[in-house]
C-alpha atoms as a PDB file:
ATOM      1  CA  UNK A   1       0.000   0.000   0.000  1.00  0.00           C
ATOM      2  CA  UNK A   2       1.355   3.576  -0.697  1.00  0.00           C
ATOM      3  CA  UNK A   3       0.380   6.316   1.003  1.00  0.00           C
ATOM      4  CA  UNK A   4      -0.060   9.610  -1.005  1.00  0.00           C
ATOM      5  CA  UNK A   5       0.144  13.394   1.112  1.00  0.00           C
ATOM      6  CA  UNK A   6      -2.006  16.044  -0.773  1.00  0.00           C
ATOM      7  CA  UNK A   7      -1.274  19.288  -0.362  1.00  0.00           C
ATOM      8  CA  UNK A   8      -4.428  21.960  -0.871  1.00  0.00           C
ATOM      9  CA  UNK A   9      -4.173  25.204   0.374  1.00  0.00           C
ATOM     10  CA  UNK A  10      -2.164  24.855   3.149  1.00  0.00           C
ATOM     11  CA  UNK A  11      -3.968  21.462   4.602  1.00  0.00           C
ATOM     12  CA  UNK A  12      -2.718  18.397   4.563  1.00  0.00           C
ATOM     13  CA  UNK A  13      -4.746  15.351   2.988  1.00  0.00           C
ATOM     14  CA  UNK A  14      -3.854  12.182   3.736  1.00  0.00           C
ATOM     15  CA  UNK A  15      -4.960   9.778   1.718  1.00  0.00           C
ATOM     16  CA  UNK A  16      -4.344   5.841   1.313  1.00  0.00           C
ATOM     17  CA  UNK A  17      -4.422   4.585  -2.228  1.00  0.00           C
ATOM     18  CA  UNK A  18      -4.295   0.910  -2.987  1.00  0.00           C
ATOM     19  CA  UNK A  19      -1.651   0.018  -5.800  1.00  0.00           C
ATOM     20  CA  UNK A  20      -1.708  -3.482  -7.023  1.00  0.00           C
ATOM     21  CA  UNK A  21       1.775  -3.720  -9.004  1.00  0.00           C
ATOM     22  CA  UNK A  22       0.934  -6.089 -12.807  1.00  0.00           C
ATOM     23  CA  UNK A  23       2.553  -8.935 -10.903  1.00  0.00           C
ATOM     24  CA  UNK A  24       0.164  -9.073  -7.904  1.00  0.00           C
ATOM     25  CA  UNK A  25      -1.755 -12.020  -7.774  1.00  0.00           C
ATOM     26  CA  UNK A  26      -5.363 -10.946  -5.941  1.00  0.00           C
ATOM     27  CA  UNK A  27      -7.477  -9.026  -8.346  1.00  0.00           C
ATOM     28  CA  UNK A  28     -10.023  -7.114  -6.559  1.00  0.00           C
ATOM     29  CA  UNK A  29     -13.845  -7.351  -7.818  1.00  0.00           C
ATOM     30  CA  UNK A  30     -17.367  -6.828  -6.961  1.00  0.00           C
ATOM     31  CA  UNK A  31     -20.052  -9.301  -6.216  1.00  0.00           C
ATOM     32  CA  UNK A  32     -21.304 -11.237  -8.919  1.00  0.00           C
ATOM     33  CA  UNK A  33     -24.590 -12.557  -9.075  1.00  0.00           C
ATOM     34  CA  UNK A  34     -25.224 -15.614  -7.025  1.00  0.00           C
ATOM     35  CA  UNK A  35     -23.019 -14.442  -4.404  1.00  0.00           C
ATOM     36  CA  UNK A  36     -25.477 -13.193  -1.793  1.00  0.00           C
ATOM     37  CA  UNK A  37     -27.269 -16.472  -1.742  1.00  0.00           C
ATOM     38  CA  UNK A  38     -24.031 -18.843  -1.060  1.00  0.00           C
ATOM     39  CA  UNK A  39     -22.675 -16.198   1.078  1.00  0.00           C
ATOM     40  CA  UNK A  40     -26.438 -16.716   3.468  1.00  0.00           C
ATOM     41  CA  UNK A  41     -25.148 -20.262   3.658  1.00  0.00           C
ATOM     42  CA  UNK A  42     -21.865 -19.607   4.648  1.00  0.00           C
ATOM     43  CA  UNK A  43     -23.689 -17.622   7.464  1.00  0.00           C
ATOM     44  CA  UNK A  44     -26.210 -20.321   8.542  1.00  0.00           C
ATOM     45  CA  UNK A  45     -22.416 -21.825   9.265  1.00  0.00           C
ATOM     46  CA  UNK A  46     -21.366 -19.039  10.846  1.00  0.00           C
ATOM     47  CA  UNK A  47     -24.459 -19.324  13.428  1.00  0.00           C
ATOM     48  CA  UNK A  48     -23.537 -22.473  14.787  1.00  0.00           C
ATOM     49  CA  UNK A  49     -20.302 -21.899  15.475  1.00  0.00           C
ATOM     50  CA  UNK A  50     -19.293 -20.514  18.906  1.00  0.00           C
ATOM     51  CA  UNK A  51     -17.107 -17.810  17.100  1.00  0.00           C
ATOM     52  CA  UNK A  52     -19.186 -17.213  13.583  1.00  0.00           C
ATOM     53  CA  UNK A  53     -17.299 -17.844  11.060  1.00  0.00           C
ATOM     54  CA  UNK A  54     -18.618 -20.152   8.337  1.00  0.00           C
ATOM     55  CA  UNK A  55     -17.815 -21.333   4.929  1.00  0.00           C
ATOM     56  CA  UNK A  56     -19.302 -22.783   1.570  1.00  0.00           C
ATOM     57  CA  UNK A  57     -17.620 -24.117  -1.166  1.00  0.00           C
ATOM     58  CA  UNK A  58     -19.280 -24.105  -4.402  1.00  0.00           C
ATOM     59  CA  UNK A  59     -18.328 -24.758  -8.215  1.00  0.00           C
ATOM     60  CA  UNK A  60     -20.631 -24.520 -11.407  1.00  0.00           C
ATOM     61  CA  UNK A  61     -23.338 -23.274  -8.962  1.00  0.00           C
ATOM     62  CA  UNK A  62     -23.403 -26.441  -6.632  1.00  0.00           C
ATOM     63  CA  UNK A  63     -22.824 -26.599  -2.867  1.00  0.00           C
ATOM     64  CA  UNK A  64     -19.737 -28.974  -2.626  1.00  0.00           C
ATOM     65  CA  UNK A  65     -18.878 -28.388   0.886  1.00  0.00           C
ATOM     66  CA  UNK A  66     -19.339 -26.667   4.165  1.00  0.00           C
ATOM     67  CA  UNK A  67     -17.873 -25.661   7.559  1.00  0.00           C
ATOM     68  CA  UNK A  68     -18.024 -23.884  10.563  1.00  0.00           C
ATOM     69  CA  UNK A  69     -15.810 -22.773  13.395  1.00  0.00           C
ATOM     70  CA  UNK A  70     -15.016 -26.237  15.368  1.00  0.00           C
ATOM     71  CA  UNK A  71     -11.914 -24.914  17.736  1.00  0.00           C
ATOM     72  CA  UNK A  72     -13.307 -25.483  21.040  1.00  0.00           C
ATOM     73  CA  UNK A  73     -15.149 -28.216  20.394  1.00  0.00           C
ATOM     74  CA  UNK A  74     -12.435 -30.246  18.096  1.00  0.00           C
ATOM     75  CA  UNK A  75      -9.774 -28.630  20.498  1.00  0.00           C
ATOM     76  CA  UNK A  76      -7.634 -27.851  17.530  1.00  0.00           C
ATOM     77  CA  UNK A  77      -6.876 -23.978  16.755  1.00  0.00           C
ATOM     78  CA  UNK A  78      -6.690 -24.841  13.690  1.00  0.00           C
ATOM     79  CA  UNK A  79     -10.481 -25.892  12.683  1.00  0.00           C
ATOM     80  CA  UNK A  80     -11.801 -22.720  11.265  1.00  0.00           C
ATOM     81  CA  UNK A  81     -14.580 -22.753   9.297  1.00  0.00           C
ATOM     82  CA  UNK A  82     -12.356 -22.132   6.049  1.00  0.00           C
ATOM     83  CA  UNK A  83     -10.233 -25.050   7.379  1.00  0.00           C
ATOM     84  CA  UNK A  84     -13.321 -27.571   7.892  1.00  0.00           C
ATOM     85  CA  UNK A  85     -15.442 -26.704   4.822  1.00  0.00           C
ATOM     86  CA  UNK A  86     -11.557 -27.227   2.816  1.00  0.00           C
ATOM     87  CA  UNK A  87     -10.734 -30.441   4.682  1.00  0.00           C
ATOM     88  CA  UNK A  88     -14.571 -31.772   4.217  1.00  0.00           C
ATOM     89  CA  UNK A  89     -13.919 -31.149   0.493  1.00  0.00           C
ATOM     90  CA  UNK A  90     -10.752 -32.636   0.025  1.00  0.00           C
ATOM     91  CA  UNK A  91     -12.045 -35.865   1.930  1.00  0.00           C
ATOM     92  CA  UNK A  92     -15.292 -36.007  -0.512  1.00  0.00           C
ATOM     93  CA  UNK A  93     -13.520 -34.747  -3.757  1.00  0.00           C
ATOM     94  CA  UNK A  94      -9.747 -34.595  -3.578  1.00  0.00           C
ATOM     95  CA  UNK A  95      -7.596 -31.779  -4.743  1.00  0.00           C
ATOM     96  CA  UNK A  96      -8.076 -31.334  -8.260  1.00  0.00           C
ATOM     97  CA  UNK A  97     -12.095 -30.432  -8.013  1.00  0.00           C
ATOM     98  CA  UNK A  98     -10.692 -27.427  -5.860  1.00  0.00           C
ATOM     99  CA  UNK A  99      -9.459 -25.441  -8.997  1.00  0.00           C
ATOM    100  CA  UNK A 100     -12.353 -23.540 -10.299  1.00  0.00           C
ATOM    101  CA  UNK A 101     -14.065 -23.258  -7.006  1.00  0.00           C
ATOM    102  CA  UNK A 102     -15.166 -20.692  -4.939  1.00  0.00           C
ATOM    103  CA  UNK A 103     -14.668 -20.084  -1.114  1.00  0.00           C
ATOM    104  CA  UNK A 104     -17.742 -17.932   0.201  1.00  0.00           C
ATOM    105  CA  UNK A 105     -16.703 -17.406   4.498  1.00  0.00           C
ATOM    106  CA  UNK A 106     -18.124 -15.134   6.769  1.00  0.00           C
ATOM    107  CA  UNK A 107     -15.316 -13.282   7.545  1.00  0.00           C
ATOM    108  CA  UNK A 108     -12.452 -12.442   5.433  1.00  0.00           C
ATOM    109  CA  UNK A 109      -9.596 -15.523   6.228  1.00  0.00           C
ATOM    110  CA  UNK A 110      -7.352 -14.905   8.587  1.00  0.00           C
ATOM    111  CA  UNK A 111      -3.556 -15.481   7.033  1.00  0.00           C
ATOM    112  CA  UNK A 112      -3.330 -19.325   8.146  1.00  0.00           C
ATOM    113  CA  UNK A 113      -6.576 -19.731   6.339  1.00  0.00           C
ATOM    114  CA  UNK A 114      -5.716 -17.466   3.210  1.00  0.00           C
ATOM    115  CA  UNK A 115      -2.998 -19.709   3.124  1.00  0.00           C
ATOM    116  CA  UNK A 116      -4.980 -22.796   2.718  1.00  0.00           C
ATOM    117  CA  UNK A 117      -7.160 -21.476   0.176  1.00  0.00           C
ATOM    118  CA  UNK A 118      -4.216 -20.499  -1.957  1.00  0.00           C
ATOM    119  CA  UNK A 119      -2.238 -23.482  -1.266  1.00  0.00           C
ATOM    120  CA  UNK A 120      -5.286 -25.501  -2.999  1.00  0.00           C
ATOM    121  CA  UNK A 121      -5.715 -23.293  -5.725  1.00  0.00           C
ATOM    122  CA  UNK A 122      -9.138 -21.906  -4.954  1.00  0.00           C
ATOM    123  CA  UNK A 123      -9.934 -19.303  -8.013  1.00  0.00           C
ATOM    124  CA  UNK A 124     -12.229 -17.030  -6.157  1.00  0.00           C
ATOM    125  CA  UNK A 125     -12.193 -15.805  -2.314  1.00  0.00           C
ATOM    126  CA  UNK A 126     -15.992 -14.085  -1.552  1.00  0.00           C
ATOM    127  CA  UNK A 127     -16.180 -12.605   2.490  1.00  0.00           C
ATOM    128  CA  UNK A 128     -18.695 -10.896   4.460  1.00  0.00           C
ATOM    129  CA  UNK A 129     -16.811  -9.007   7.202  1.00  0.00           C
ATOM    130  CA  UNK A 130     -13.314  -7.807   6.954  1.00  0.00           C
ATOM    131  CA  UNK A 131     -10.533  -8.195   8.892  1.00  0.00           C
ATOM    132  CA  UNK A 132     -10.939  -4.864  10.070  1.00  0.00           C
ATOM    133  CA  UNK A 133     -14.570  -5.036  11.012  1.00  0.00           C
ATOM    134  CA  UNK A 134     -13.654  -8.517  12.736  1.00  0.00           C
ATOM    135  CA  UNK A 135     -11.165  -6.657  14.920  1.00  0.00           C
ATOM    136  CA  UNK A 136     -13.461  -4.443  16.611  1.00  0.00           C
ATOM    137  CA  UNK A 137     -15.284  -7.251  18.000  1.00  0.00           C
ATOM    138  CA  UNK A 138     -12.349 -10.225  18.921  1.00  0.00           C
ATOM    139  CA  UNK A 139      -8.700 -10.531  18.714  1.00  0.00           C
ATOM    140  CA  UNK A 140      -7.667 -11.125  15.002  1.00  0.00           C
ATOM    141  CA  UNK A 141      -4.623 -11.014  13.040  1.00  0.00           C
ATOM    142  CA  UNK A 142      -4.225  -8.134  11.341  1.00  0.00           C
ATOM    143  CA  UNK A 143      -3.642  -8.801   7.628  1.00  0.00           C
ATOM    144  CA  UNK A 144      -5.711  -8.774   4.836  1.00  0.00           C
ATOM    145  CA  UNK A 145      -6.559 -11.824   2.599  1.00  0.00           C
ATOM    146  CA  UNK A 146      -5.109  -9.549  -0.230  1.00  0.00           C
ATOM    147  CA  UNK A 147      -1.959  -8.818   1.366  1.00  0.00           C
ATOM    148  CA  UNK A 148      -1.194 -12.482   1.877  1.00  0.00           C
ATOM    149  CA  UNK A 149      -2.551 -13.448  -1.876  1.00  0.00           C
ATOM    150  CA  UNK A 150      -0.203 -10.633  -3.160  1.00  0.00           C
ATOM    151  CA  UNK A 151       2.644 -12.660  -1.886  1.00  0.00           C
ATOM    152  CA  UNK A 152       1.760 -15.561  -3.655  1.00  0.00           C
ATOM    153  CA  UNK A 153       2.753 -14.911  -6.887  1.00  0.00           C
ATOM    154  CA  UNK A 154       2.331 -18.470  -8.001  1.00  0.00           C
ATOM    155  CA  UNK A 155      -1.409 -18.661  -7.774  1.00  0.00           C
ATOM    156  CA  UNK A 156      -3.966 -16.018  -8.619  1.00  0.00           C
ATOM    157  CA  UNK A 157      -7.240 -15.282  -6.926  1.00  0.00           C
ATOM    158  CA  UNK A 158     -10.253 -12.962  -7.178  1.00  0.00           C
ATOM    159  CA  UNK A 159     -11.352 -11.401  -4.082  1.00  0.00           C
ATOM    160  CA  UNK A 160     -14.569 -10.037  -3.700  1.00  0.00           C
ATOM    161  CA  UNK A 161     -15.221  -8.700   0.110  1.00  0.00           C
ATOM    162  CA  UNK A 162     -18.149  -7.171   1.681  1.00  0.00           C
ATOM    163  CA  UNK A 163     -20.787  -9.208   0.230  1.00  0.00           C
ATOM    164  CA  UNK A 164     -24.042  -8.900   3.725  1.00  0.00           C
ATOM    165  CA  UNK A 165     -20.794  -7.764   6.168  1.00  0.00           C
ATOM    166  CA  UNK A 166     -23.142  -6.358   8.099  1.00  0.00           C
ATOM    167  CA  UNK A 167     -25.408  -9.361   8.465  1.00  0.00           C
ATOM    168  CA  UNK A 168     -21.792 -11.362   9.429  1.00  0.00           C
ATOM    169  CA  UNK A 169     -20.933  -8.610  11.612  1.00  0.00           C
ATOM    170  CA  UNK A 170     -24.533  -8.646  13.671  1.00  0.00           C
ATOM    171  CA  UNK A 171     -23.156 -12.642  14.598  1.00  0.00           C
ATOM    172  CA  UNK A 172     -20.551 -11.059  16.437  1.00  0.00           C
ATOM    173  CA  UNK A 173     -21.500 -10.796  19.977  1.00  0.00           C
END
């Protein structure tokens, strides 16, 4: 990210403008149609999690897999709900159905997740809440999915975030 200072007539303008260099490998976009109704389902995850985050995978318009937060009850900081609906998939379709697929979550991955998804090659990311939003409500690492899928140079993914955050964000107690 670079950060631009304006000067205008003596004040000073600070202003934050996002810069994605031609080898970056998240391309931003906005929600496509569909999205809203996969993303409800990765919320009806979300619900029954003890922290709400839930996750859908879907390709060619189908429902492959789901998942929801299981780290208390699996005792294992590392069952997200990205991490569940990814391992349920794997275990019902292997690792060549991921490519093509979409990963709709309920709150934008943290890295260890983002990680996941681009170590399997998912070709579209969709969120509800961000990181940022997230943060004002529980501890959270604080880097975006698009920072970590910028460093991946290897695999590309769309992004798409903000798709009912506020619905996501009402979960948050």
């Amino acid at each position: 990210m670079h950060r631009r200072t304006l000067l205008k007539g003596g004040a000073t303008l600070a202003a934050s403008t996002l810069v994605l260099s031609s080898d970056a490998s998240a391309r931003l976009s906005a929600a496509q149609p569909g999205d809203e109704t996969f993303m409800k389902l990765a919320l009806t995850e979300a619900a029954e999690a003890a922290f709400p985050f839930g996750a859908v995978i879907v390709k060619n318009g189908q429902v492959l897999a789901r998942g929801h937060n299981r780290t208390g009850i699996d005792h294992d900081p590392t069952a997200h709900g990205e991490m569940v609906a990814i391992r349920a998939f794997l275990a019902a379709h292997g690792p060549e159905a991921l490519k093509g697929t979409t990963l709709y979550t309920s709150g934008e991955p943290c890295c260890m997740c983002m990680g996941a998804i681009i170590w399997c090659g998912i070709s579209r990311l969709v969120f509800a809440a961000s990181v940022t939003q997230i943060t004002t409500k529980l501890d959270q690492i604080a880097i975006s999915s698009e920072e970590v899928a910028n460093k991946a140079l290897f695999s590309p993914i769309e992004i798409t975030g903000g798709v009912m955050a506020d619905d996501a964000m009402r979960l948050f107690k």
